[in-house]
N, C-alpha and C. Protein backbone atom coordinates (compact mmCIF):
# COMPACT_ATOMS: atom_id res chain seq x y z
N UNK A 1 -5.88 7.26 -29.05
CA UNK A 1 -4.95 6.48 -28.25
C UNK A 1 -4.30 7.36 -27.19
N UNK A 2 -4.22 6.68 -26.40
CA UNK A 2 -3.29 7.18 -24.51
C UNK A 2 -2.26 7.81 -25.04
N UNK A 3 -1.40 8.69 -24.72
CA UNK A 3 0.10 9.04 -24.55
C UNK A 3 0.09 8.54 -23.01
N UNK A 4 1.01 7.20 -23.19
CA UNK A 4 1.13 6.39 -21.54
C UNK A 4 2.81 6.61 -21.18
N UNK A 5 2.75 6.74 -20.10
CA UNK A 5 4.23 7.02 -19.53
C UNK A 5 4.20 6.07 -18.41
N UNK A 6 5.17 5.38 -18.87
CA UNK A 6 5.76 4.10 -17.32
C UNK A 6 6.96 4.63 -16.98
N UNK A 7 6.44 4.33 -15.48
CA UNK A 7 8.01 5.41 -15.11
C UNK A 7 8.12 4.40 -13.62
N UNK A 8 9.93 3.22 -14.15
CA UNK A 8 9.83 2.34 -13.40
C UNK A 8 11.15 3.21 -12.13
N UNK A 9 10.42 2.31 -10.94
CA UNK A 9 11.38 3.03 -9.73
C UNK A 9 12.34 1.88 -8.94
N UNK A 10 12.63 0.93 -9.55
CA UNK A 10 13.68 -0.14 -9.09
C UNK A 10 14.90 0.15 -9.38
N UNK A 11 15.82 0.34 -8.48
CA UNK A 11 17.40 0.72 -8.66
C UNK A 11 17.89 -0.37 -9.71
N UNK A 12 17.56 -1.39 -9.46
CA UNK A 12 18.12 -3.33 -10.19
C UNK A 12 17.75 -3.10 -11.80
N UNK A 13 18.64 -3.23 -12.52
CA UNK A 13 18.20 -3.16 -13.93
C UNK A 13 18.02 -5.29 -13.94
N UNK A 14 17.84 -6.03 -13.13
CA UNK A 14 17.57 -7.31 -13.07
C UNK A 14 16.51 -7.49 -12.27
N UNK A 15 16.16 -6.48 -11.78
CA UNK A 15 14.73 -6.77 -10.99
C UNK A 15 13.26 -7.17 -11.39
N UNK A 16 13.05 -7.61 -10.38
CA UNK A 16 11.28 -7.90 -11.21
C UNK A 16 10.51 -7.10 -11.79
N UNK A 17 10.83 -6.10 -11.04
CA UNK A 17 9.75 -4.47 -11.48
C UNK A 17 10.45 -4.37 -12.77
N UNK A 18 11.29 -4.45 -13.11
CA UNK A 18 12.29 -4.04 -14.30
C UNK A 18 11.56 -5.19 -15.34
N UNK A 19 11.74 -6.29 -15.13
CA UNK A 19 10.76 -7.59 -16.03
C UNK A 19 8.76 -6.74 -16.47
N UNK A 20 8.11 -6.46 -15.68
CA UNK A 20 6.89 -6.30 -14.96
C UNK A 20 6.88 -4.65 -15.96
N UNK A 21 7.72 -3.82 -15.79
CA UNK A 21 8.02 -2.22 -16.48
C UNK A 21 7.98 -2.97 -18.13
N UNK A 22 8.96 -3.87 -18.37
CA UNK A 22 9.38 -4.19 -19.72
C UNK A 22 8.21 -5.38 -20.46
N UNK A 23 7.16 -5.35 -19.77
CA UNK A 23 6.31 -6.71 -20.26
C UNK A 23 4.96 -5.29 -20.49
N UNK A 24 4.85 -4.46 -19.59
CA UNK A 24 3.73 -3.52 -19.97
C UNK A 24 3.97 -2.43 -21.23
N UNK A 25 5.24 -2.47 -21.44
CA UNK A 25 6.13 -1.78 -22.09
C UNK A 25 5.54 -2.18 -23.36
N UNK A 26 6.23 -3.21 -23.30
CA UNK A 26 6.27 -4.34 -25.05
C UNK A 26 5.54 -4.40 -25.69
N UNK A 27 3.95 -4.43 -24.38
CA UNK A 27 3.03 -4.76 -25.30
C UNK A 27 2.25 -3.67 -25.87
N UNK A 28 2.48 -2.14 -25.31
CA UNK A 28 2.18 -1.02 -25.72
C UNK A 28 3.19 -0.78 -26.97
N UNK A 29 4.34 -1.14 -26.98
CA UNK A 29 5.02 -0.55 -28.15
C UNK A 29 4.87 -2.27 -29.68
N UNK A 30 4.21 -3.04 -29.09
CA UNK A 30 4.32 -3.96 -30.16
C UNK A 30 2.46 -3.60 -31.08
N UNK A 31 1.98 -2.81 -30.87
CA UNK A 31 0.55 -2.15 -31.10
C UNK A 31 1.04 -0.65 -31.84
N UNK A 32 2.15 -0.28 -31.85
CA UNK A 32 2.56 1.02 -31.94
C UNK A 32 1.52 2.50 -31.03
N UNK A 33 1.69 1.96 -29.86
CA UNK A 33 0.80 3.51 -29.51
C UNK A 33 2.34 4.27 -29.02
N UNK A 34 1.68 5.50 -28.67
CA UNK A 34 2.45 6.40 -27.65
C UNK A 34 2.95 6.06 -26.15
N UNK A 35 3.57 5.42 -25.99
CA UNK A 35 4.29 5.09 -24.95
C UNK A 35 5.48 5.34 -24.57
N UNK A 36 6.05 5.60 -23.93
CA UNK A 36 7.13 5.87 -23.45
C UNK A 36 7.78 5.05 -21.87
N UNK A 37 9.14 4.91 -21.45
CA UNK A 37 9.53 4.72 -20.52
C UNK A 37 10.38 4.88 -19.89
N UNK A 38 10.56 5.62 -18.17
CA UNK A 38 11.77 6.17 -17.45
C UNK A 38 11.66 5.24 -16.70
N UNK A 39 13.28 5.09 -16.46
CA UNK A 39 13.90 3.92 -15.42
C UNK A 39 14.69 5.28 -14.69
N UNK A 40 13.85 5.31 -13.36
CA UNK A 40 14.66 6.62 -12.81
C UNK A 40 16.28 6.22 -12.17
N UNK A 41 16.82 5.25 -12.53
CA UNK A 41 17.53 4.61 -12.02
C UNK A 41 18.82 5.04 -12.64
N UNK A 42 18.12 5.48 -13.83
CA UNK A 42 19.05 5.78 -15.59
C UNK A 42 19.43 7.58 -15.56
N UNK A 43 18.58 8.02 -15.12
CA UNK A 43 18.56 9.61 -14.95
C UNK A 43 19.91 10.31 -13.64
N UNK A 44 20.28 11.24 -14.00
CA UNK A 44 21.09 11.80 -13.36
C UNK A 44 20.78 13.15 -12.48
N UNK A 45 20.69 13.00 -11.24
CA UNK A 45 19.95 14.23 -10.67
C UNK A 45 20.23 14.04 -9.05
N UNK A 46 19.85 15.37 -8.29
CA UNK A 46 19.97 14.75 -6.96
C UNK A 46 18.97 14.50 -6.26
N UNK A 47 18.91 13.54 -6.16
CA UNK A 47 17.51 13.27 -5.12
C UNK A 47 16.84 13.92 -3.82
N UNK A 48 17.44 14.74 -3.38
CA UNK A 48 17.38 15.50 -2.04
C UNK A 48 16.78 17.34 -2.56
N UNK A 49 15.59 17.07 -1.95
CA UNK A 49 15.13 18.13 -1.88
C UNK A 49 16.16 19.42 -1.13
N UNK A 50 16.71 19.70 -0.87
CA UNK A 50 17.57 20.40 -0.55
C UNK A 50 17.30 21.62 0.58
N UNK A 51 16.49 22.11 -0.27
CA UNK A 51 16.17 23.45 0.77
C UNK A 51 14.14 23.37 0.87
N UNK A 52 14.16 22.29 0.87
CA UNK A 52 12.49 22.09 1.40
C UNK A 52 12.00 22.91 0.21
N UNK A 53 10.80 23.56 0.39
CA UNK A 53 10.37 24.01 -1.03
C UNK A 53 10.52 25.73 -0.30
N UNK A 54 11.39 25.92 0.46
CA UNK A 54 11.83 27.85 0.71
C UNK A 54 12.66 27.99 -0.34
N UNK A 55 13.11 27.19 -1.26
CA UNK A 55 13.75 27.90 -2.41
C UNK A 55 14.06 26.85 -3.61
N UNK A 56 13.71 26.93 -4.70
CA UNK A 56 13.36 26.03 -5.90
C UNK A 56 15.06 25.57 -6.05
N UNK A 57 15.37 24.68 -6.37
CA UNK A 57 16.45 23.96 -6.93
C UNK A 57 16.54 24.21 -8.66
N UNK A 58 17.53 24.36 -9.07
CA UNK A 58 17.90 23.91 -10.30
C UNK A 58 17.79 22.86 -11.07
N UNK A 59 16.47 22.39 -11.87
CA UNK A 59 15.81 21.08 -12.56
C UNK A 59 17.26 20.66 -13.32
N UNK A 60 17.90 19.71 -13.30
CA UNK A 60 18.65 18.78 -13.90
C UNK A 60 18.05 18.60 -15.29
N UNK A 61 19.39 18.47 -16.08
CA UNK A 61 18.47 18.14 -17.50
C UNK A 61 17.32 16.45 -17.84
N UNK A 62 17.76 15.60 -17.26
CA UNK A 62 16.77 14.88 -16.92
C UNK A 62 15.56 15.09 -16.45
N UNK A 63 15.55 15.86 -15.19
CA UNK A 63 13.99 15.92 -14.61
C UNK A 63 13.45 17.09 -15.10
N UNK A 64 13.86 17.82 -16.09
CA UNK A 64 13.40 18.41 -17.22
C UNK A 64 12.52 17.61 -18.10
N UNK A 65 12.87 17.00 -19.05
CA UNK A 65 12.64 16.06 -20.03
C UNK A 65 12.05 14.85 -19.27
N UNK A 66 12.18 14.80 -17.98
CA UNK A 66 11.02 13.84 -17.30
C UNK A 66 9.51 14.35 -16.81
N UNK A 67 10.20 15.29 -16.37
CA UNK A 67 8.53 16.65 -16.26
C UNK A 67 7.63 16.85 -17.32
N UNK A 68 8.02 16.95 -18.35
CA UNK A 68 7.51 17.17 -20.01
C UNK A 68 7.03 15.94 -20.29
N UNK A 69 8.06 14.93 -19.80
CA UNK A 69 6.76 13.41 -20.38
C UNK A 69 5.69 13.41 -19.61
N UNK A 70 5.69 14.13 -18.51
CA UNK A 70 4.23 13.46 -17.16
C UNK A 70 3.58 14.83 -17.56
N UNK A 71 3.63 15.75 -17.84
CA UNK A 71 2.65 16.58 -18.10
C UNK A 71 1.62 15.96 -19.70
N UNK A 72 2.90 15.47 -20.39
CA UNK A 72 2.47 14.95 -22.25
C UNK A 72 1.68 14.02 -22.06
N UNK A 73 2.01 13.15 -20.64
CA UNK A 73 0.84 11.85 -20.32
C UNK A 73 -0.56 11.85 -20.01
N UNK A 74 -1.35 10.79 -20.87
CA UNK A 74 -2.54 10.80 -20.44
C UNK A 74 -2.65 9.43 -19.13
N UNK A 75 -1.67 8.74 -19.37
CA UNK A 75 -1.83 7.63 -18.48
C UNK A 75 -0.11 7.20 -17.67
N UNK A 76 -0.54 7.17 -16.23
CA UNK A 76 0.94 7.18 -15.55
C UNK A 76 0.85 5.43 -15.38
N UNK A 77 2.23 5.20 -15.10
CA UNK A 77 1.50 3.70 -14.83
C UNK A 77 3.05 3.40 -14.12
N UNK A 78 3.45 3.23 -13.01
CA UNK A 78 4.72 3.34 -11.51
C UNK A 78 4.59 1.65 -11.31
N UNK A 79 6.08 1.73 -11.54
CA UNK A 79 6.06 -0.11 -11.34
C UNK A 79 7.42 -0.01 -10.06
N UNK A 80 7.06 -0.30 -8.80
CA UNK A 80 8.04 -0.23 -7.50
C UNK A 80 7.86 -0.70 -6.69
N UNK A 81 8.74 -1.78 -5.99
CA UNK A 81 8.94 -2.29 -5.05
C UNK A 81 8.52 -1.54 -3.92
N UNK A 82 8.10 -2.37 -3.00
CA UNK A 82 7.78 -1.98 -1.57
C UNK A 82 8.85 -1.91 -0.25
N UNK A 83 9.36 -0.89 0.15
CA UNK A 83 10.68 -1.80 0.71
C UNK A 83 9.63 -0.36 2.36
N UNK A 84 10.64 -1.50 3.54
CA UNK A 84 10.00 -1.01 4.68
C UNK A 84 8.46 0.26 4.46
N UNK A 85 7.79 -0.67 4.24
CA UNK A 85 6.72 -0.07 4.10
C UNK A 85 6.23 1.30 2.82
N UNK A 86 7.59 1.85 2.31
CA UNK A 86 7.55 3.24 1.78
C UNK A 86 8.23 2.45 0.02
N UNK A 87 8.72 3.60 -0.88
CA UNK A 87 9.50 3.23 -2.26
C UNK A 87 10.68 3.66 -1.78
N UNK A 88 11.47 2.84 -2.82
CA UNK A 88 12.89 3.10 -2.86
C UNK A 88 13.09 4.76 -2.79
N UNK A 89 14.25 4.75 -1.95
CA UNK A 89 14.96 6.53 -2.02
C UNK A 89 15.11 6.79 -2.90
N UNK A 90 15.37 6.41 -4.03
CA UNK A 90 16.09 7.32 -4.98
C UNK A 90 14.80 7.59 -6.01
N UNK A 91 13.49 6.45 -5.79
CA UNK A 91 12.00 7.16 -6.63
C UNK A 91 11.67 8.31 -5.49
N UNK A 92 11.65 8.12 -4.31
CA UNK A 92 10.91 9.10 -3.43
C UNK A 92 11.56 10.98 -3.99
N UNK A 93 13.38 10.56 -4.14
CA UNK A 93 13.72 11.64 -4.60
C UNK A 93 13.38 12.27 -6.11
N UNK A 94 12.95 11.49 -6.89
CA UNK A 94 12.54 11.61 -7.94
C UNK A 94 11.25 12.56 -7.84
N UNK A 95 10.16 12.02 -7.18
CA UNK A 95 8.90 12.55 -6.78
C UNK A 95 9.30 13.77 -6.25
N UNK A 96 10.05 13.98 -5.19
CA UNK A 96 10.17 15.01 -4.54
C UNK A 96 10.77 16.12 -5.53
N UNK A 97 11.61 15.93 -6.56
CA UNK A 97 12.18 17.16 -7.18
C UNK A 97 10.89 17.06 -8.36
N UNK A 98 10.28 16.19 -9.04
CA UNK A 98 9.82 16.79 -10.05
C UNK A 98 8.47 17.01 -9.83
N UNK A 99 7.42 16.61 -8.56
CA UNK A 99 6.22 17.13 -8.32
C UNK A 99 6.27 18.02 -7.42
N UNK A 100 6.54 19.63 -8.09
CA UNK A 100 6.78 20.60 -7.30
C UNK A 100 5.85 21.31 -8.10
N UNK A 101 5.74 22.69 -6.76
CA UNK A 101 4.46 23.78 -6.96
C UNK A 101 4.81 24.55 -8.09
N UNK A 102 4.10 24.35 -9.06
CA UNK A 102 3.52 25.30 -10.40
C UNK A 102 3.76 24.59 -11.61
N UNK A 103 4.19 23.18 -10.78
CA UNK A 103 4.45 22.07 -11.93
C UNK A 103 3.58 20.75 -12.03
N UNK A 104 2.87 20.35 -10.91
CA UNK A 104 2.18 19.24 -10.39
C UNK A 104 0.99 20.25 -9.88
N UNK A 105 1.44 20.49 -8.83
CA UNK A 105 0.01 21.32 -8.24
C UNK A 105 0.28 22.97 -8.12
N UNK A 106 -0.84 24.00 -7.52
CA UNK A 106 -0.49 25.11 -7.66
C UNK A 106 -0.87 25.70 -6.54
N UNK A 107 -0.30 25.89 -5.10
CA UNK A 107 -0.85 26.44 -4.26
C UNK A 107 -1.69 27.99 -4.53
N UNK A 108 -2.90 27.77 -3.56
CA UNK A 108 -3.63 28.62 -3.71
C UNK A 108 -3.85 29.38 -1.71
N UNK A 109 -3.49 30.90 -1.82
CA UNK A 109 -3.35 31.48 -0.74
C UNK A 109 -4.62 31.68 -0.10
N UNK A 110 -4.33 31.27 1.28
CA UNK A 110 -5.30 31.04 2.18
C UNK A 110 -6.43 30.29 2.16
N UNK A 111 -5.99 28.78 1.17
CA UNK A 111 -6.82 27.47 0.77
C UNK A 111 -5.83 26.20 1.46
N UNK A 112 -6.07 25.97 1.95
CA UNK A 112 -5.20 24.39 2.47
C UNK A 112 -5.22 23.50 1.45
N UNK A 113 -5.86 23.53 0.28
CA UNK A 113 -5.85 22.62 -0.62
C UNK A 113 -4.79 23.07 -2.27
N UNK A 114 -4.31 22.81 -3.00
CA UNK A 114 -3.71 23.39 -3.83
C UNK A 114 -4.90 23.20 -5.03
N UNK A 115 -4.70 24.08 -6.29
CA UNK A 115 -4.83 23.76 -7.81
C UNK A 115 -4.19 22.45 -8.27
N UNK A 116 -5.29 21.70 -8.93
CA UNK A 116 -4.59 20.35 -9.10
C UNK A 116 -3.99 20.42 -10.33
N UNK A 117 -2.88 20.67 -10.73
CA UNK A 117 -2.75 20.40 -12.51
C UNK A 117 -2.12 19.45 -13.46
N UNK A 118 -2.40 18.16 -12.70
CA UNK A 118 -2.03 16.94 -13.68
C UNK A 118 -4.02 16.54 -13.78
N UNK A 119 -4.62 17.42 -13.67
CA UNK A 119 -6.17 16.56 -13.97
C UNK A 119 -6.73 16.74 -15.43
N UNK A 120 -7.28 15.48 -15.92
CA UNK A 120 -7.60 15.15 -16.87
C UNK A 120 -6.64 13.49 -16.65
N UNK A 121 -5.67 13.10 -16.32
CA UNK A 121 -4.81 12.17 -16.26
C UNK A 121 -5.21 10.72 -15.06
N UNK A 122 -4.84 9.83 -15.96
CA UNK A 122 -4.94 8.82 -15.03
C UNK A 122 -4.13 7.64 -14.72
N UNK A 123 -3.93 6.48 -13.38
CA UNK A 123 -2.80 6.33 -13.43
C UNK A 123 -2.81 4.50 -12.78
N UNK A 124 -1.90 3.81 -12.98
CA UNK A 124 -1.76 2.98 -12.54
C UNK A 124 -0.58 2.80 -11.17
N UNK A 125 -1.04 2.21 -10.16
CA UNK A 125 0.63 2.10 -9.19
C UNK A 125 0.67 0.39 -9.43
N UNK A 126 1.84 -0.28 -9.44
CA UNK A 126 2.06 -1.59 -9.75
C UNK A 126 3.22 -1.59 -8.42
N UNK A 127 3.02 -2.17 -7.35
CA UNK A 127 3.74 -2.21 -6.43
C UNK A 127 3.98 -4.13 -6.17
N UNK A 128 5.17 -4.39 -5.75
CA UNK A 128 5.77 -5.80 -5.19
C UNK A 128 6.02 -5.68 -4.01
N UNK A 129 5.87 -6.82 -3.39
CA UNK A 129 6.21 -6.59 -1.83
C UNK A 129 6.34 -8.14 -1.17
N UNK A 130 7.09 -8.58 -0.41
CA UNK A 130 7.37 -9.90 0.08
C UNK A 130 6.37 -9.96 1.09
N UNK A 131 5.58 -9.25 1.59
CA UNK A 131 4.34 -9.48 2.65
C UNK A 131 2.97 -9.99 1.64
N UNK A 132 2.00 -10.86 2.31
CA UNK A 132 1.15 -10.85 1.19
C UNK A 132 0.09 -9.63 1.56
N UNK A 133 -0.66 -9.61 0.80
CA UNK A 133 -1.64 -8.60 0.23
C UNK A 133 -2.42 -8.38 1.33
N UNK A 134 -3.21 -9.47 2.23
CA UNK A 134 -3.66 -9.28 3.44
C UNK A 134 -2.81 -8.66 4.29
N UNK A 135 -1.77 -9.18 4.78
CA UNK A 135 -0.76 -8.28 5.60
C UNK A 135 -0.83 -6.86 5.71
N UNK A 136 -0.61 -6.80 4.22
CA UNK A 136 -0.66 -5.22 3.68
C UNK A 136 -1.51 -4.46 3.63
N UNK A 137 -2.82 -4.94 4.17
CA UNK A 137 -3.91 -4.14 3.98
C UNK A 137 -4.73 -4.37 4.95
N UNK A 138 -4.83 -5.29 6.05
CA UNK A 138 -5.41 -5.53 6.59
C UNK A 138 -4.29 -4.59 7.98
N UNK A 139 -3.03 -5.31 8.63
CA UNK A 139 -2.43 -4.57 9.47
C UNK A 139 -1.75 -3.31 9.50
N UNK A 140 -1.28 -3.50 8.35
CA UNK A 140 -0.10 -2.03 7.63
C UNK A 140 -0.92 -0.78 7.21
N UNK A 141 -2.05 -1.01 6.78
CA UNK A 141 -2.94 -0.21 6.25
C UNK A 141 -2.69 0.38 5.26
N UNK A 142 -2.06 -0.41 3.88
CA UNK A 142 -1.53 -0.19 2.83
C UNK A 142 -0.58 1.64 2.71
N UNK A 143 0.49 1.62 3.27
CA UNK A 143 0.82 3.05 3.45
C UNK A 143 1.61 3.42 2.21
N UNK A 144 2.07 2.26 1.26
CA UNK A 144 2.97 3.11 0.56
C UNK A 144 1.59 3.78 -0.69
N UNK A 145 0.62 2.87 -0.96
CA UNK A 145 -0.81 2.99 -1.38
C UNK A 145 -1.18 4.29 -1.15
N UNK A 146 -1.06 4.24 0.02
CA UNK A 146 -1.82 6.05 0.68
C UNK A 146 -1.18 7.08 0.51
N UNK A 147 0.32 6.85 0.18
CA UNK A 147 0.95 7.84 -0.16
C UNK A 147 1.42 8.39 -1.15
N UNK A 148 1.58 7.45 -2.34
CA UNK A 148 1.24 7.31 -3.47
C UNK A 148 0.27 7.89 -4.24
N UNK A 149 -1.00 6.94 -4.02
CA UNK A 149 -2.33 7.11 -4.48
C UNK A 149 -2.70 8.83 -4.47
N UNK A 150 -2.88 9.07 -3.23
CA UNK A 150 -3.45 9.74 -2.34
C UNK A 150 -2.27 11.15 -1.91
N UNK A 151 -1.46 10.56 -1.58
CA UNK A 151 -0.55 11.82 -0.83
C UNK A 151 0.17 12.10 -2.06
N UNK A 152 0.04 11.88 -3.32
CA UNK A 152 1.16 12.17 -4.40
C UNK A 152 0.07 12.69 -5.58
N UNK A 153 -0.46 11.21 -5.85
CA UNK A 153 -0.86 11.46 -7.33
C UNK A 153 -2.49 12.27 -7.67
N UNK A 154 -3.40 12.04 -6.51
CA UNK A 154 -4.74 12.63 -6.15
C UNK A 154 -4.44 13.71 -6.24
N UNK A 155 -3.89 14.21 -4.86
CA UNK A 155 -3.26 15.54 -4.46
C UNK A 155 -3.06 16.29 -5.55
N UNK A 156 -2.21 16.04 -6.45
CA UNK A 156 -2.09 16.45 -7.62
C UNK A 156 -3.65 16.88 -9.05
N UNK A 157 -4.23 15.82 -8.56
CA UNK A 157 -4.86 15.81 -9.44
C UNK A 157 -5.49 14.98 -10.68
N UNK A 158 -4.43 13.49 -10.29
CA UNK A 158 -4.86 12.12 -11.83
C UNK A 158 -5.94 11.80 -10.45
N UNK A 159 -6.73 11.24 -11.37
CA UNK A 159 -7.52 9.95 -11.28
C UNK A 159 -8.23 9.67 -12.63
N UNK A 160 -8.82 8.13 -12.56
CA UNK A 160 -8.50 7.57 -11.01
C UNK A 160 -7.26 6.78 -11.31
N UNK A 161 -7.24 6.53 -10.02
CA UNK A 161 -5.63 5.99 -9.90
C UNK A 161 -5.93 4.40 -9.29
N UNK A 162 -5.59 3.46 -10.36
CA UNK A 162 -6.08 1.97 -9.81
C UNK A 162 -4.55 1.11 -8.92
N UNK A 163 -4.29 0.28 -8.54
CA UNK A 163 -3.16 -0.41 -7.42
C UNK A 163 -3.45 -1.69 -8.45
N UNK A 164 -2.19 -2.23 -8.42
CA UNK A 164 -1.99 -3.44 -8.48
C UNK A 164 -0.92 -3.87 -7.81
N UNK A 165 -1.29 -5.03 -6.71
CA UNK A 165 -0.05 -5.37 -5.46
C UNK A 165 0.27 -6.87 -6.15
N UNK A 166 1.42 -7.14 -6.32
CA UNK A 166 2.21 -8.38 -6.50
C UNK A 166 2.69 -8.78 -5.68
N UNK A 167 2.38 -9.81 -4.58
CA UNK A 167 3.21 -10.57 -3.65
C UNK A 167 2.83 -11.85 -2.69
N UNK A 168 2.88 -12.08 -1.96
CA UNK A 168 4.65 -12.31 -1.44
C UNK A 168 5.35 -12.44 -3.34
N UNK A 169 6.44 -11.88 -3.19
CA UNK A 169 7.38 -12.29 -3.98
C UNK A 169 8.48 -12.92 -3.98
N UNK A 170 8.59 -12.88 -2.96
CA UNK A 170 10.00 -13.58 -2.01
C UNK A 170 9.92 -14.88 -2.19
N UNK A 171 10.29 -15.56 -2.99
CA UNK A 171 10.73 -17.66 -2.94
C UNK A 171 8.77 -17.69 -3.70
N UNK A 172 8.66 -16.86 -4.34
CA UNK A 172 7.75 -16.97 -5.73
C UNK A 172 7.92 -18.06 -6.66
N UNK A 173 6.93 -18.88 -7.24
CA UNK A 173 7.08 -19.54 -8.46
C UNK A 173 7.31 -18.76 -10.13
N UNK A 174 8.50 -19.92 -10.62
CA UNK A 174 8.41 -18.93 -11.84
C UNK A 174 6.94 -18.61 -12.58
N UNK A 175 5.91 -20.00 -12.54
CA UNK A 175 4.65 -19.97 -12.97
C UNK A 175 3.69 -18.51 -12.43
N UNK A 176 4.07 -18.56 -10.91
CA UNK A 176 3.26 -17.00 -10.66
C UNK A 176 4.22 -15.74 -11.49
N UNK A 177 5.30 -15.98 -11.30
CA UNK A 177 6.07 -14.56 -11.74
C UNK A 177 5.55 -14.59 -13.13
N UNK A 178 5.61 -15.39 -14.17
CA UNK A 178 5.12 -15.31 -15.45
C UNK A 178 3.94 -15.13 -15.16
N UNK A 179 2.84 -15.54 -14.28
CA UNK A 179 1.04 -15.07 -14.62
C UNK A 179 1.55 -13.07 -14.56
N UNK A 180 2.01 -13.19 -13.77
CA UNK A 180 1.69 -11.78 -13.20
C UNK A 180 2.50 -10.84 -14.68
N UNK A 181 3.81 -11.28 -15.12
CA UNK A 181 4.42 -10.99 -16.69
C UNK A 181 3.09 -10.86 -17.75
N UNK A 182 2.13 -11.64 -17.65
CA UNK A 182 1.60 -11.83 -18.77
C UNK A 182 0.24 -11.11 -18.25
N UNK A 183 -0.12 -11.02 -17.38
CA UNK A 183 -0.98 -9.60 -16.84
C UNK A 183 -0.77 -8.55 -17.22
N UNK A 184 0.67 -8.16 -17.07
CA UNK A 184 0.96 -6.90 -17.52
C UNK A 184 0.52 -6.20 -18.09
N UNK A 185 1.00 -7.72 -19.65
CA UNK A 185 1.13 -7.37 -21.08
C UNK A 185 -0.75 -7.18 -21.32
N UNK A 186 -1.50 -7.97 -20.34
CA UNK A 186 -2.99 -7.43 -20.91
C UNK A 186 -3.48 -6.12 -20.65
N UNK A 187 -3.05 -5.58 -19.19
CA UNK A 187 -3.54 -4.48 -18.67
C UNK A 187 -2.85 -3.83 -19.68
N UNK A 188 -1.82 -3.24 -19.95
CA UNK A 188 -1.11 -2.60 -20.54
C UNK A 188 -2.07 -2.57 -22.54
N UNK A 189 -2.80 -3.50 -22.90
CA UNK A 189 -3.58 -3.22 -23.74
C UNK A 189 -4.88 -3.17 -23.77
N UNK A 190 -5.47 -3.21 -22.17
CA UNK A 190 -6.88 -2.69 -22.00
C UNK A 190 -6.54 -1.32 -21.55
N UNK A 191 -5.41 -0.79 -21.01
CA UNK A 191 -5.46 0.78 -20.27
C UNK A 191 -5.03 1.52 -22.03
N UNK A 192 -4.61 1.18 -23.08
CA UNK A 192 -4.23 1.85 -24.01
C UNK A 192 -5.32 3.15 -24.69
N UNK A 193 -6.55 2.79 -24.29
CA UNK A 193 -7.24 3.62 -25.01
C UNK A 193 -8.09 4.52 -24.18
């Protein structure tokens, strides 16, 4: 069985992502596997990279004990709203303090590419967004996707790394909001193993 880590990035402890985090959740912990879940919303830390990476910051006892679950993980699985194109500030700051060099990846001198060291790992992004899915991929060119996927979690080293886009969400039926609830709960017991 997976050691799976959901690690939801919605400020709203009433939000959908928060419903969507707690339905993939349930159904991993009503099976008893290894699962776990951060609501970075709950954690105490500063979000601001501070001095760029010319000088390491002091890990907060949270993004301590949040670092240790994503290394312990075999499966990531990011449930976050889409807001102007990018994630909420306070996940972006999250990312930014705890996927740092010799912890996520490992720069290597006079390689433009780093040491990947989250590989072996793989990951889900579960993103919402009030544009629909065409919008988002056809004009926008799915960017929070690319940055995510690609500029975060590749880079690093998981794959593969699969997308699941929920939207329009905006003036949604409860009938879709529940299909997509009860999706969750399946993905969440086909990714278990």
């Amino acid at each position: 069985m997976k050691n799976i880590l959901i690690i939801n990035g919605h400020p709203d402890a009433q939000s959908y992502n928060q419903a969507l985090a707690d339905a993939y959740y349930s159904a991993l912990r009503d099976e008893a596997n290894k699962a776990e879940i951060i609501h970075i919303r709950d954690l105490e830390f500063n979000p601001s990279l501070a001095f760029g990476y010319r000088k390491r910051m002091n890990l907060e006892p949270d993004l301590l004990e949040a670092i240790e679950k994503i290394k312990k993980a075999d499966h990531l699985v990011w449930f976050m709203p889409m807001w102007w194109s990018g994630i909420p500030a306070q996940m972006k700051g999250f990312i930014d303090r705890t996927f740092l060099p010799g912890i996520t990846y490992q720069p290597i001198e006079g390689k433009p590419l780093p040491r990947k060291l989250l590989k072996g790992k793989s990951a889900r992004i579960v993103i919402t967004g009030d544009s629909p899915g065409w919008y988002n991929y056809l004009y926008m060119k799915r960017p929070l996707v690319q940055q995510m996927k690609k500029g975060v979690l590749q880079y690093c080293g998981v794959s593969p790394v699969k997308v699941t886009y929920i939207g329009p969400i905006k003036n949604s039926s409860d009938s879709y909001r529940q299909k997509w609830l009860n999706k969750m709960r399946e993905l969440a017991l086909a990714e278990r193993n």
